[in-house]
C-alpha atoms as a PDB file:
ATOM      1  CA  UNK A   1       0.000   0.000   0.000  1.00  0.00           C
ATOM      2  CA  UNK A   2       1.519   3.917  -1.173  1.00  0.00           C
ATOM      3  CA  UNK A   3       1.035   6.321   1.578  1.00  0.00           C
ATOM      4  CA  UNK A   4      -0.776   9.708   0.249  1.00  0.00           C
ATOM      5  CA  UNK A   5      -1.202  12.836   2.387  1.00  0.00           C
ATOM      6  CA  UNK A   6      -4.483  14.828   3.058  1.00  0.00           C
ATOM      7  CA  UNK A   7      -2.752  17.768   1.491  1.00  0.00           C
ATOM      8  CA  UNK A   8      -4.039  16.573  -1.347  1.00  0.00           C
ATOM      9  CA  UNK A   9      -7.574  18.157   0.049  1.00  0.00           C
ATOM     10  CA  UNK A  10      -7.855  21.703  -1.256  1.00  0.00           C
ATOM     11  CA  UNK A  11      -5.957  21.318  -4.820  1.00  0.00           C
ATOM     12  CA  UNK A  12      -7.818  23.218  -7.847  1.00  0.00           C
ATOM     13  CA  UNK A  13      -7.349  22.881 -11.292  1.00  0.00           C
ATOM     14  CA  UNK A  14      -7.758  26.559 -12.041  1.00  0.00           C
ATOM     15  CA  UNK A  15     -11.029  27.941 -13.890  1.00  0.00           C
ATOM     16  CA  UNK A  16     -11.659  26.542 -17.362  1.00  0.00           C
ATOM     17  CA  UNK A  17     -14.725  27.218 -19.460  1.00  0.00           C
ATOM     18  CA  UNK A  18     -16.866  24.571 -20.710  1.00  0.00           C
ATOM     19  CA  UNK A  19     -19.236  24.923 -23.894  1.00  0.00           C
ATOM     20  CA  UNK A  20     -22.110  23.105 -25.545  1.00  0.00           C
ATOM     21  CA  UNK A  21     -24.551  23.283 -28.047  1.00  0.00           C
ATOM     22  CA  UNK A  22     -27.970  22.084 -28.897  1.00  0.00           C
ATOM     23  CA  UNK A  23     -26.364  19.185 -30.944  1.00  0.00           C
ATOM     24  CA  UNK A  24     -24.345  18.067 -27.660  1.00  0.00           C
ATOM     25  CA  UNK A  25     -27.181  18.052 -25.416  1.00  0.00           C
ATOM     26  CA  UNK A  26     -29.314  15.746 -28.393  1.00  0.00           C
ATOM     27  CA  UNK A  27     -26.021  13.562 -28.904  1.00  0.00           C
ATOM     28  CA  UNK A  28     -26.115  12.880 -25.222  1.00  0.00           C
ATOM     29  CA  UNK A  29     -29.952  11.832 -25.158  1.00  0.00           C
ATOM     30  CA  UNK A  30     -29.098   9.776 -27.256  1.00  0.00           C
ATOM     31  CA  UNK A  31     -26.244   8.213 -25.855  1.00  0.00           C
ATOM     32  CA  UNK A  32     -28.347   7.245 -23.085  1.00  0.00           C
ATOM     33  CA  UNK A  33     -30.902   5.637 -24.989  1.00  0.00           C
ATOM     34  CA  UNK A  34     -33.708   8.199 -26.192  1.00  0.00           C
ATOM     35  CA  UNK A  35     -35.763   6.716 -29.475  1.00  0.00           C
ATOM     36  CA  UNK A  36     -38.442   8.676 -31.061  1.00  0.00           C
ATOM     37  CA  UNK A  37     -40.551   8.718 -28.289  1.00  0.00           C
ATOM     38  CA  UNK A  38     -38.241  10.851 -26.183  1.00  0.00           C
ATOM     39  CA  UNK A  39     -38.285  13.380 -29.491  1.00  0.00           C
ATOM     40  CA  UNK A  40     -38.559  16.753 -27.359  1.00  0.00           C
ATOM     41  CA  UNK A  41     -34.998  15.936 -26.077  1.00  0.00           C
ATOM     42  CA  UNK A  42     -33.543  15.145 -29.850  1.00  0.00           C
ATOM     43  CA  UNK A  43     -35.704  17.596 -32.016  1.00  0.00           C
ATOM     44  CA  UNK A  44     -34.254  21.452 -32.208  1.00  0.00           C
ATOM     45  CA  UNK A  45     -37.774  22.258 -32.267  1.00  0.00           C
ATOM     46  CA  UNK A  46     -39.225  23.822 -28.744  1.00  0.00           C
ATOM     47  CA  UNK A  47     -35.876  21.163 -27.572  1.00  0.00           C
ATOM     48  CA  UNK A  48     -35.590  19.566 -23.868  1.00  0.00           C
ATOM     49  CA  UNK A  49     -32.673  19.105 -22.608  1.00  0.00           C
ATOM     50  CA  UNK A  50     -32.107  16.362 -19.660  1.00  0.00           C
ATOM     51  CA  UNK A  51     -30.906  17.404 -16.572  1.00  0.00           C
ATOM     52  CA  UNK A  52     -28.441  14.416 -16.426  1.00  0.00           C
ATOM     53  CA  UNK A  53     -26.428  16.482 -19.178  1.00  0.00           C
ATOM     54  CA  UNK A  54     -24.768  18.584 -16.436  1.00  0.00           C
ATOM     55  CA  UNK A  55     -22.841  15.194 -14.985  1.00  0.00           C
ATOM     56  CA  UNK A  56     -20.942  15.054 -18.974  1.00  0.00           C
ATOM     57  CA  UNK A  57     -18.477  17.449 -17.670  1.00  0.00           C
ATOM     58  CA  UNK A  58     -16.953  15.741 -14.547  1.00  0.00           C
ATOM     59  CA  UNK A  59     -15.817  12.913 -17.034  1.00  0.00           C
ATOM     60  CA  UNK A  60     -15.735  14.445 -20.517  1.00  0.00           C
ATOM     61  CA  UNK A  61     -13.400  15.553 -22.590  1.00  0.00           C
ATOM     62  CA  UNK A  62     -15.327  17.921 -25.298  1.00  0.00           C
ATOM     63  CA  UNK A  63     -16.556  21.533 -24.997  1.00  0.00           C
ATOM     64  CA  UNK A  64     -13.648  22.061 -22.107  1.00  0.00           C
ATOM     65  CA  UNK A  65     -10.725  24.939 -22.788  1.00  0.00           C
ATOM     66  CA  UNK A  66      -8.054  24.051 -22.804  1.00  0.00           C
ATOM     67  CA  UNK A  67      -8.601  21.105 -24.632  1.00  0.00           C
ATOM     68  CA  UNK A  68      -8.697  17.780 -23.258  1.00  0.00           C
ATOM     69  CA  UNK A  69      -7.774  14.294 -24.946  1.00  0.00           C
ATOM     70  CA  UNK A  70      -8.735  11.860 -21.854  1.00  0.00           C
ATOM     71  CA  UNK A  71     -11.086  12.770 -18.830  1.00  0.00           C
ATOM     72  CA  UNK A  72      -9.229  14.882 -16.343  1.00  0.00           C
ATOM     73  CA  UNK A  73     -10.916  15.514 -13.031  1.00  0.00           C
ATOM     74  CA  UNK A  74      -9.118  16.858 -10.129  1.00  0.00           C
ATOM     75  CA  UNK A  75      -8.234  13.237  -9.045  1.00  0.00           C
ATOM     76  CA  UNK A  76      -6.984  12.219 -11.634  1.00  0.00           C
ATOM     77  CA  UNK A  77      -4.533  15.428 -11.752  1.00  0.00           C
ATOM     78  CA  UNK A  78      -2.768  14.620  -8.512  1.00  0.00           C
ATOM     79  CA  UNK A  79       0.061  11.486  -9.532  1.00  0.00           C
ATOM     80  CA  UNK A  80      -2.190   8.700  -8.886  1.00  0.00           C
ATOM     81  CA  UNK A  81      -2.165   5.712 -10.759  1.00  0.00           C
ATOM     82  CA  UNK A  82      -5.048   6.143 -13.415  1.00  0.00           C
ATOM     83  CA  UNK A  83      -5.451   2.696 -13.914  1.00  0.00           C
ATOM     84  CA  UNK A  84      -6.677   2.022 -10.324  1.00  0.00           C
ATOM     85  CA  UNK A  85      -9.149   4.780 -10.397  1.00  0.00           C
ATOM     86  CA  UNK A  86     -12.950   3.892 -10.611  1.00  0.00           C
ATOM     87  CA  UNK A  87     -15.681   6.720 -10.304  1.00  0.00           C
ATOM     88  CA  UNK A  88     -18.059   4.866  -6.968  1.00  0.00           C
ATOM     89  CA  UNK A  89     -20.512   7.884  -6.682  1.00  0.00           C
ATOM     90  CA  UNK A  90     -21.495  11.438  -7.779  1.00  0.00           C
ATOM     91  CA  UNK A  91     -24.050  13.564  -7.122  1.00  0.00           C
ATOM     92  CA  UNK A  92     -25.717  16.751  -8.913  1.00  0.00           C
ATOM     93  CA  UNK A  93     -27.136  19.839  -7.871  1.00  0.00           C
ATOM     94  CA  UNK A  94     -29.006  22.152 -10.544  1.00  0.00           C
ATOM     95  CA  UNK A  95     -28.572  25.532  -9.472  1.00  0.00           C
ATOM     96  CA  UNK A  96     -31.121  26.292 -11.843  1.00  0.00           C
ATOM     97  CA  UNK A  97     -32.199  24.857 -15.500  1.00  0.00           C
ATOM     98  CA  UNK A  98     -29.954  24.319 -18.179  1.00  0.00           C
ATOM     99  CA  UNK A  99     -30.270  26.514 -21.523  1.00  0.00           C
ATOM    100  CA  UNK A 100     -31.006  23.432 -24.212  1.00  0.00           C
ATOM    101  CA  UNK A 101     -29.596  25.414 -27.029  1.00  0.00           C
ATOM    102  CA  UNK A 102     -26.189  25.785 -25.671  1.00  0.00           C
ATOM    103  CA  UNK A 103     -24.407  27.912 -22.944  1.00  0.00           C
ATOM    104  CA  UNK A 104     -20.628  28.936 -21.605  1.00  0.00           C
ATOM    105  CA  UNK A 105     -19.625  27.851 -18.223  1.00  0.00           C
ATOM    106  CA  UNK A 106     -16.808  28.847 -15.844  1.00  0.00           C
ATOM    107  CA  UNK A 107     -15.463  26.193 -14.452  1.00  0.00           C
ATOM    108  CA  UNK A 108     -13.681  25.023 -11.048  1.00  0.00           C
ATOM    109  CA  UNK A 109     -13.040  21.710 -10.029  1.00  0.00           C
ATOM    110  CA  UNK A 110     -11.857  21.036  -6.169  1.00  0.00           C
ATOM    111  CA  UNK A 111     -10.835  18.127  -4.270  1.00  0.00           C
ATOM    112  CA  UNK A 112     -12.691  18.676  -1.282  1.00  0.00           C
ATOM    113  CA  UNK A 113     -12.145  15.608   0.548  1.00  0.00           C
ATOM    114  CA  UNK A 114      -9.788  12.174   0.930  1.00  0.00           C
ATOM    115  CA  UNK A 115     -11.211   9.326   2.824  1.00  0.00           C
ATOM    116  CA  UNK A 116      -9.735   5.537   3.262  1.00  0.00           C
ATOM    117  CA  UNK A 117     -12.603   3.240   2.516  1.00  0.00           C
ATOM    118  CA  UNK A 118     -12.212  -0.949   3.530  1.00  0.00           C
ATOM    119  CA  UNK A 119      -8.365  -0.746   4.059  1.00  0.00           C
ATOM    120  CA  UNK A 120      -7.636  -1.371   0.228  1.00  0.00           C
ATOM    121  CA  UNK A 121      -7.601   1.885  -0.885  1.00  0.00           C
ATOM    122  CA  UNK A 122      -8.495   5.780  -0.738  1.00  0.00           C
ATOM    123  CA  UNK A 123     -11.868   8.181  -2.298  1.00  0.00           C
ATOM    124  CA  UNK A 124     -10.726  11.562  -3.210  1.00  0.00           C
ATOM    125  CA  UNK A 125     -13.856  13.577  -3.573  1.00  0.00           C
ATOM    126  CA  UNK A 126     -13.771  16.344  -5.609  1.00  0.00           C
ATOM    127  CA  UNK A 127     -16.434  19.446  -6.749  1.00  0.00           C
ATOM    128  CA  UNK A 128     -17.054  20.486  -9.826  1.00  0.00           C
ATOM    129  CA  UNK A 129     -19.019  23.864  -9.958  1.00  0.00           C
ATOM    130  CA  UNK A 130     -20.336  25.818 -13.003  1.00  0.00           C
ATOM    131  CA  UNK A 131     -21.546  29.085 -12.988  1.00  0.00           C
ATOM    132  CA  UNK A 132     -22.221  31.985 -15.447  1.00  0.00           C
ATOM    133  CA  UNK A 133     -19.861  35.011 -16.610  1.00  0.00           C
ATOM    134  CA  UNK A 134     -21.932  36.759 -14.424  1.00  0.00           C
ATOM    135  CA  UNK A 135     -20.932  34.424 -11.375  1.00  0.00           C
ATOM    136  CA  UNK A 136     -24.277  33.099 -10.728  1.00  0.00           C
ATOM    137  CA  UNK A 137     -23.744  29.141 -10.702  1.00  0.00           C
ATOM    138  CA  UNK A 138     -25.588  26.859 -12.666  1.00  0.00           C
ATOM    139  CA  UNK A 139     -24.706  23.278 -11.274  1.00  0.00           C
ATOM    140  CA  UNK A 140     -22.638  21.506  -8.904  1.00  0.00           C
ATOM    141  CA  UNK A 141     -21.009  17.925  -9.360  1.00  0.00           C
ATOM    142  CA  UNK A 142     -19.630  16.243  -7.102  1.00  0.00           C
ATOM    143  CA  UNK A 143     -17.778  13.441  -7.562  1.00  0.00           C
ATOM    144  CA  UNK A 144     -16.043  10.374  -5.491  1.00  0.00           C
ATOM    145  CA  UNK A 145     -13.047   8.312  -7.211  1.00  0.00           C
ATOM    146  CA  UNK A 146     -11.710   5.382  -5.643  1.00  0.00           C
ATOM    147  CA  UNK A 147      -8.412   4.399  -6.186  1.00  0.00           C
ATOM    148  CA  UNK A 148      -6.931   1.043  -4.941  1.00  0.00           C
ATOM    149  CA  UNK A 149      -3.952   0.274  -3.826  1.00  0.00           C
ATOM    150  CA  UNK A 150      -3.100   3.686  -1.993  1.00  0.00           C
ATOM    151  CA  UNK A 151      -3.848   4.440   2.235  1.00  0.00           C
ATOM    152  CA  UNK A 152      -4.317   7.758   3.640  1.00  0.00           C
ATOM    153  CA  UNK A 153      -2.853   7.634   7.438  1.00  0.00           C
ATOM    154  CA  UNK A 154      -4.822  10.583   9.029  1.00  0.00           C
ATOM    155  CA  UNK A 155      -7.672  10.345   6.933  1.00  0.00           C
ATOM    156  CA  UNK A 156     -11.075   9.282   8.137  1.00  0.00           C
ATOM    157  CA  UNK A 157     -13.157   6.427   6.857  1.00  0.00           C
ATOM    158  CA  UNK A 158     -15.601   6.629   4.090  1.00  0.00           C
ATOM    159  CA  UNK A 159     -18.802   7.793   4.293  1.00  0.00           C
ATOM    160  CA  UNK A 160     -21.648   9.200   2.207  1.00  0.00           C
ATOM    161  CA  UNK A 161     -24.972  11.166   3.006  1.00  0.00           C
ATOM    162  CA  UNK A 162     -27.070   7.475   4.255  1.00  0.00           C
ATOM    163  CA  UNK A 163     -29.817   7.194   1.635  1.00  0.00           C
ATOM    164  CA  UNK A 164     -32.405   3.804   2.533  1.00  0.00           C
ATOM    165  CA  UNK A 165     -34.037   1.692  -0.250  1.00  0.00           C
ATOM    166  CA  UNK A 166     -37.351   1.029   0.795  1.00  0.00           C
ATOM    167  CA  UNK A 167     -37.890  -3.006   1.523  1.00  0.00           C
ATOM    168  CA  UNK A 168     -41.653  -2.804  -0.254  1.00  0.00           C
ATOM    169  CA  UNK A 169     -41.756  -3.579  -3.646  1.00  0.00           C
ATOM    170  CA  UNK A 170     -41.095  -0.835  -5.812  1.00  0.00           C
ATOM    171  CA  UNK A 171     -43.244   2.013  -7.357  1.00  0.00           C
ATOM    172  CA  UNK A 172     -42.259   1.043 -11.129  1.00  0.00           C
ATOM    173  CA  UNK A 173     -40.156  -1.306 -12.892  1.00  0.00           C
ATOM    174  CA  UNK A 174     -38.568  -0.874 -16.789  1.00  0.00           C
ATOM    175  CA  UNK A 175     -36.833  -3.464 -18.160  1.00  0.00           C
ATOM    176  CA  UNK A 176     -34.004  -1.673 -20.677  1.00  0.00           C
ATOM    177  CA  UNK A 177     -31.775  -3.253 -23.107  1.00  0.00           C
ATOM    178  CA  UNK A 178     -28.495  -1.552 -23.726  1.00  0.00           C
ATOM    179  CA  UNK A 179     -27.144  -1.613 -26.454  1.00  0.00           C
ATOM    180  CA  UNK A 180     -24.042  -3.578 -27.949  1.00  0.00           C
ATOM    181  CA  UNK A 181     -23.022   0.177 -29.421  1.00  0.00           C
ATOM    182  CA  UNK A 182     -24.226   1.844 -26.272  1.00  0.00           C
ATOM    183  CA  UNK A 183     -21.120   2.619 -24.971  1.00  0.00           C
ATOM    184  CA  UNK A 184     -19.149   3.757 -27.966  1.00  0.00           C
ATOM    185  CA  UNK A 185     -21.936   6.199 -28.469  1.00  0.00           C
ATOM    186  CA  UNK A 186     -21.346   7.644 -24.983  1.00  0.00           C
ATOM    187  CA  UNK A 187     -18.005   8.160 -26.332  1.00  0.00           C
ATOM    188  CA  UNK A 188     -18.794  10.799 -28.170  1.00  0.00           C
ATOM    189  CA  UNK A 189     -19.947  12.749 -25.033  1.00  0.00           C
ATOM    190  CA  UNK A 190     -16.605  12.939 -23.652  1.00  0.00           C
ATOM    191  CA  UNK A 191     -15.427   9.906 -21.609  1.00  0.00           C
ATOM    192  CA  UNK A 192     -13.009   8.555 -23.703  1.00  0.00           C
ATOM    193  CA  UNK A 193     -11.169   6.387 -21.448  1.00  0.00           C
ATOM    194  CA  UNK A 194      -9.989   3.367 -23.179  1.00  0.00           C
ATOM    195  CA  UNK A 195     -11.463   0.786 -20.588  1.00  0.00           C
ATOM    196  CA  UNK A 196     -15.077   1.721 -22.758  1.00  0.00           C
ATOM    197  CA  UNK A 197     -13.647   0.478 -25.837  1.00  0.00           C
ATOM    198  CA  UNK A 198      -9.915  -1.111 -25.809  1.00  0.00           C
ATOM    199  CA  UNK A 199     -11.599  -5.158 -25.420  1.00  0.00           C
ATOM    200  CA  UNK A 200      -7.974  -6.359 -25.699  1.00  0.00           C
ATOM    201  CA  UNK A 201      -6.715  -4.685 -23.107  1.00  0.00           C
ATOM    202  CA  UNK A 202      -9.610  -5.028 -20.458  1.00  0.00           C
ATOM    203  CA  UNK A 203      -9.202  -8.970 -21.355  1.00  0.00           C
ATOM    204  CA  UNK A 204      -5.720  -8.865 -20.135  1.00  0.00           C
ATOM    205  CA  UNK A 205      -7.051  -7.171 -17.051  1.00  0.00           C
ATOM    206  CA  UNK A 206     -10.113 -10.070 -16.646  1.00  0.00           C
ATOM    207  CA  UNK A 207     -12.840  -8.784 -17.935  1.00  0.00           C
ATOM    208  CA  UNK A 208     -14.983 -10.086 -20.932  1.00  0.00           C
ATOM    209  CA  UNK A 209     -14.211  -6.592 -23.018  1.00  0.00           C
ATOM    210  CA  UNK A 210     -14.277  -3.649 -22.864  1.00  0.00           C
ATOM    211  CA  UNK A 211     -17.344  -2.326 -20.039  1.00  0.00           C
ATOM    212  CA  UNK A 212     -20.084   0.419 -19.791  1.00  0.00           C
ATOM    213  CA  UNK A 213     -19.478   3.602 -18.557  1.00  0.00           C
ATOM    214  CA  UNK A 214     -20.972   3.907 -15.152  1.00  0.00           C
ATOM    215  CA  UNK A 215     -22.435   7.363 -15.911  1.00  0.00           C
ATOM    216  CA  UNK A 216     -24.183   6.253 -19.120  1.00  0.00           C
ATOM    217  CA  UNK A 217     -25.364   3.435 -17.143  1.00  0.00           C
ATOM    218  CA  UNK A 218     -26.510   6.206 -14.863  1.00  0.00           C
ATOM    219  CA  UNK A 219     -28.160   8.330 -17.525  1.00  0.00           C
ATOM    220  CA  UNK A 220     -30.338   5.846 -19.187  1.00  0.00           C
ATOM    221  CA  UNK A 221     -31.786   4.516 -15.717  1.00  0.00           C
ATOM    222  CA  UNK A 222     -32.341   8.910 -14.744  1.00  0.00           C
ATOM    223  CA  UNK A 223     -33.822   9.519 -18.376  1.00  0.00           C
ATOM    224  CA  UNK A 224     -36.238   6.662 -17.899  1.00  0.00           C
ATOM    225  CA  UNK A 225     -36.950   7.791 -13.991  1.00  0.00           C
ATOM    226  CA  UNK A 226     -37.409  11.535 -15.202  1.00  0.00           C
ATOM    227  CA  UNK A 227     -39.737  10.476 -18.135  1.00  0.00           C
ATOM    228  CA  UNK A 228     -41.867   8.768 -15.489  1.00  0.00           C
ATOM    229  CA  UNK A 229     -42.238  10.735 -12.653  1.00  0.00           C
ATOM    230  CA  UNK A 230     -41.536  14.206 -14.868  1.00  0.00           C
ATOM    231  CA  UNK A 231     -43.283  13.996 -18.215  1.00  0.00           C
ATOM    232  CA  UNK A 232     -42.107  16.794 -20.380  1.00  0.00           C
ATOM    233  CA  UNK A 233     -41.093  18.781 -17.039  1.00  0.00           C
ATOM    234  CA  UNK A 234     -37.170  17.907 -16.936  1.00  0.00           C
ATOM    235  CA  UNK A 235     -36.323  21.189 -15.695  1.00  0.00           C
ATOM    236  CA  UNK A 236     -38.327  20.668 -12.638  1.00  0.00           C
ATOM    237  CA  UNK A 237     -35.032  18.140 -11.148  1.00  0.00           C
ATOM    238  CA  UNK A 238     -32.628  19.835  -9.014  1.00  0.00           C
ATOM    239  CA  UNK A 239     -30.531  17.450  -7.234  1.00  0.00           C
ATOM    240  CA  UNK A 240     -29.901  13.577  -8.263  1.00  0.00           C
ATOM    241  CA  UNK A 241     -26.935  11.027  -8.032  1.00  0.00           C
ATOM    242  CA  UNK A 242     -26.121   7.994  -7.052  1.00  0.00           C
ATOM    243  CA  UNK A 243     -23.741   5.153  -6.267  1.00  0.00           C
ATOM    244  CA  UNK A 244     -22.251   2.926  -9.441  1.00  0.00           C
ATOM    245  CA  UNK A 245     -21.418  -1.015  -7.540  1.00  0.00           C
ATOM    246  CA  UNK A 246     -20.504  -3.064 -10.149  1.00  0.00           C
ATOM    247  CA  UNK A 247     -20.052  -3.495 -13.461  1.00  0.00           C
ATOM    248  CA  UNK A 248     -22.007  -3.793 -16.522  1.00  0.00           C
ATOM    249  CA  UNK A 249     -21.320  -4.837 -20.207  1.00  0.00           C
ATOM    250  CA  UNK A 250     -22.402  -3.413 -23.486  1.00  0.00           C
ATOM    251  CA  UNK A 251     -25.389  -5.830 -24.616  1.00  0.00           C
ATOM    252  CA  UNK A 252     -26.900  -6.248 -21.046  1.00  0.00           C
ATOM    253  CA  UNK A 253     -30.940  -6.653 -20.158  1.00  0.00           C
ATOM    254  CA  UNK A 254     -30.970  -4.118 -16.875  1.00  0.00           C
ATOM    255  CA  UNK A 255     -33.783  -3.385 -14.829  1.00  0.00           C
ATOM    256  CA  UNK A 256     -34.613   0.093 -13.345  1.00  0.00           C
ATOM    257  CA  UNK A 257     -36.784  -0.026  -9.445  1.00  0.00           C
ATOM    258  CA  UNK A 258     -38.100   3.182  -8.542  1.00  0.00           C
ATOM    259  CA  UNK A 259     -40.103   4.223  -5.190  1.00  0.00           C
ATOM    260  CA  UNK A 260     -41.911   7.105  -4.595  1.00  0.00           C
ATOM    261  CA  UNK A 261     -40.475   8.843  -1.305  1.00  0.00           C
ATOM    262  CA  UNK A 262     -41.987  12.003  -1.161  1.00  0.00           C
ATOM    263  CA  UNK A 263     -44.057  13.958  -2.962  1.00  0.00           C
ATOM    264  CA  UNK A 264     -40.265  16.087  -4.829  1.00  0.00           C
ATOM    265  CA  UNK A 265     -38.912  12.724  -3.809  1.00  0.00           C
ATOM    266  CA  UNK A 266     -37.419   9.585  -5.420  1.00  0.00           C
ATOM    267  CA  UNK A 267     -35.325   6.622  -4.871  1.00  0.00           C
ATOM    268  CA  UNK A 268     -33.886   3.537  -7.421  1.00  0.00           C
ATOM    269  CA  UNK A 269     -31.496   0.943  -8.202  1.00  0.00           C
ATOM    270  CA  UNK A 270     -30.549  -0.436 -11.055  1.00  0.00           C
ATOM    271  CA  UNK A 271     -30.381  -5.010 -11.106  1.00  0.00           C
ATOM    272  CA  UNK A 272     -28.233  -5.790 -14.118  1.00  0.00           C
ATOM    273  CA  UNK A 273     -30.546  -8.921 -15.007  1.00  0.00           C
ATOM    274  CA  UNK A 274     -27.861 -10.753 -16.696  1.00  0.00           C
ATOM    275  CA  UNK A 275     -25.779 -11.847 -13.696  1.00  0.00           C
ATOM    276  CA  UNK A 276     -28.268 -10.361 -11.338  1.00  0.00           C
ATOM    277  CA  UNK A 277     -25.677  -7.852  -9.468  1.00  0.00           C
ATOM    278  CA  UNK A 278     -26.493  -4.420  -8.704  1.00  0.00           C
ATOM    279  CA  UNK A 279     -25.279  -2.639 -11.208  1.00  0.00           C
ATOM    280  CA  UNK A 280     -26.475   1.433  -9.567  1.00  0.00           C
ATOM    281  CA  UNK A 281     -27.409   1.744  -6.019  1.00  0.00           C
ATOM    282  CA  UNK A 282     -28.752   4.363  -3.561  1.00  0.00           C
ATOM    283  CA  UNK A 283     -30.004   6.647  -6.334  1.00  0.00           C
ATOM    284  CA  UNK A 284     -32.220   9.103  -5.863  1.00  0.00           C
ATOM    285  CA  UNK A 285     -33.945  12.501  -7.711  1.00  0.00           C
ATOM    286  CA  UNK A 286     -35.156  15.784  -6.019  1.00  0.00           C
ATOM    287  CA  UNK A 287     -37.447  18.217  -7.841  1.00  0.00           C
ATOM    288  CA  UNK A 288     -39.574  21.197  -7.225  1.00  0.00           C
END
């Protein structure tokens, strides 16, 4: 185990700016499995945009100045080793709705926090915030990445705000299929780590091939869960995230379980049918 020191907690990246368009915020709908009957969030007529689209920059690589060729959060900026990094959680808060045609944020990402979690590595969380020219901010990600192999010696345990599924069976079930191209699609959004398409190298690693990208995993199970419990209200969501557990492959059946919580309130896993694991846990969505 490498040693790593809590002065890691408080380094920046600097502000950046990060730009979309309407054609970004369409590609990523689709990326996370919108079909003609999602239209409003793929047509440029009176267009939707999902509120999911504001986690793309924690782990993206396009619309960021400078330019990025791989996915560059603060933790993965501080001499780690990349290759034992996995994003475990993230959460979003909307500030206030996104523009679906396009917008220009500042950004400044933070780690915030370092934690040792089950004596086999550290989480160095890290916050993301966008806000206007004006300085009014927009959204807020924040992210957890675990990296393996590393111990923090004055660093507390793990933890994360508790969050209960209920035990009752849940408010809705949707069975999805994702697709064998799924993840190269999500690509294009800006998480071009090679794990999501290199299969020869994530065979030398153990896996089957190359693996889904937890946040498109993510997206499809919130664009489903906003569809229900939202219908053509997206911009209604202000806070949402969850925890990604295991890992899924392109081509899997997955199951989304929702419950109703509250009346602004909801919570939902996501069972990867194929080998029955729990593929996203602890998720949740706030609205007004």
């Amino acid at each position: 185990m490498e040693n790593v020191s809590r002065d890691l907690v408080g380094f920046c990246q600097g502000e950046q700016t990060f730009r979309y368009t309407w054609r970004d915020a369409a590609l990523y709908a689709l990326a996370v499995g919108a079909s003609q009957q999602d239209i409003a969030y793929l047509y440029e007529k009176d267009l939707r945009i999902l509120p999911c689209f504001a986690l793309v920059p924690y782990w993206g690589t396009f619309g960021w100045t400078p330019e990025r060729r791989l996915p560059q959060p603060a933790p993965m900026q501080v001499g780690l080793n990349a290759m034992r990094a996995l994003h475990m959680a993230h959460d979003l808060i909307l500030h206030q709705p996104l523009n679906p045609y396009g917008d220009c944020f500042h950004m400044r990402d933070t780690i915030t926090d370092l934690f040792n979690h089950r004596g086999k590595g550290i989480v160095l969380r890290s916050t993301l915030t966008a806000s206007t020219a004006e300085g009014q901010p927009v959204f807020t990600n924040i992210g957890d990445v675990y990296f393996r192999g590393y111990q923090a010696p004055d660093a507390a345990p793990y933890t994360r705000k508790p969050l209960s599924i209920p035990q009752n069976p849940p408010d809705l079930t949707h069975r999805l299929h994702i697709g064998t191209e799924q993840h190269l699609l999500y690509r294009l959004c800006g998480d071009t780590n090679i794990g999501h398409v290199d299969d020869a190298l994530m065979r030398a690693q153990g896996r089957r091939g190359a693996i889904m990208q937890g946040m498109c995993t993510l997206g499809i199970a919130l664009r489903v869960a906003i569809t229900a419990l939202l219908p053509n209200q997206p911009e209604r969501v202000r806070k949402l995230g969850a925890e990604m557990r295991n890992v899924v492959y392109p081509g899997a059946e997955i199951e989304l379980r929702l419950w109703r919580t509250a009346p602004e309130s909801a919570c939902f896993r996501v069972m990867n049918l194929d080998d029955q694991n729990i593929a996203i846990e602890r998720g949740y969505l706030q609205w007004d």
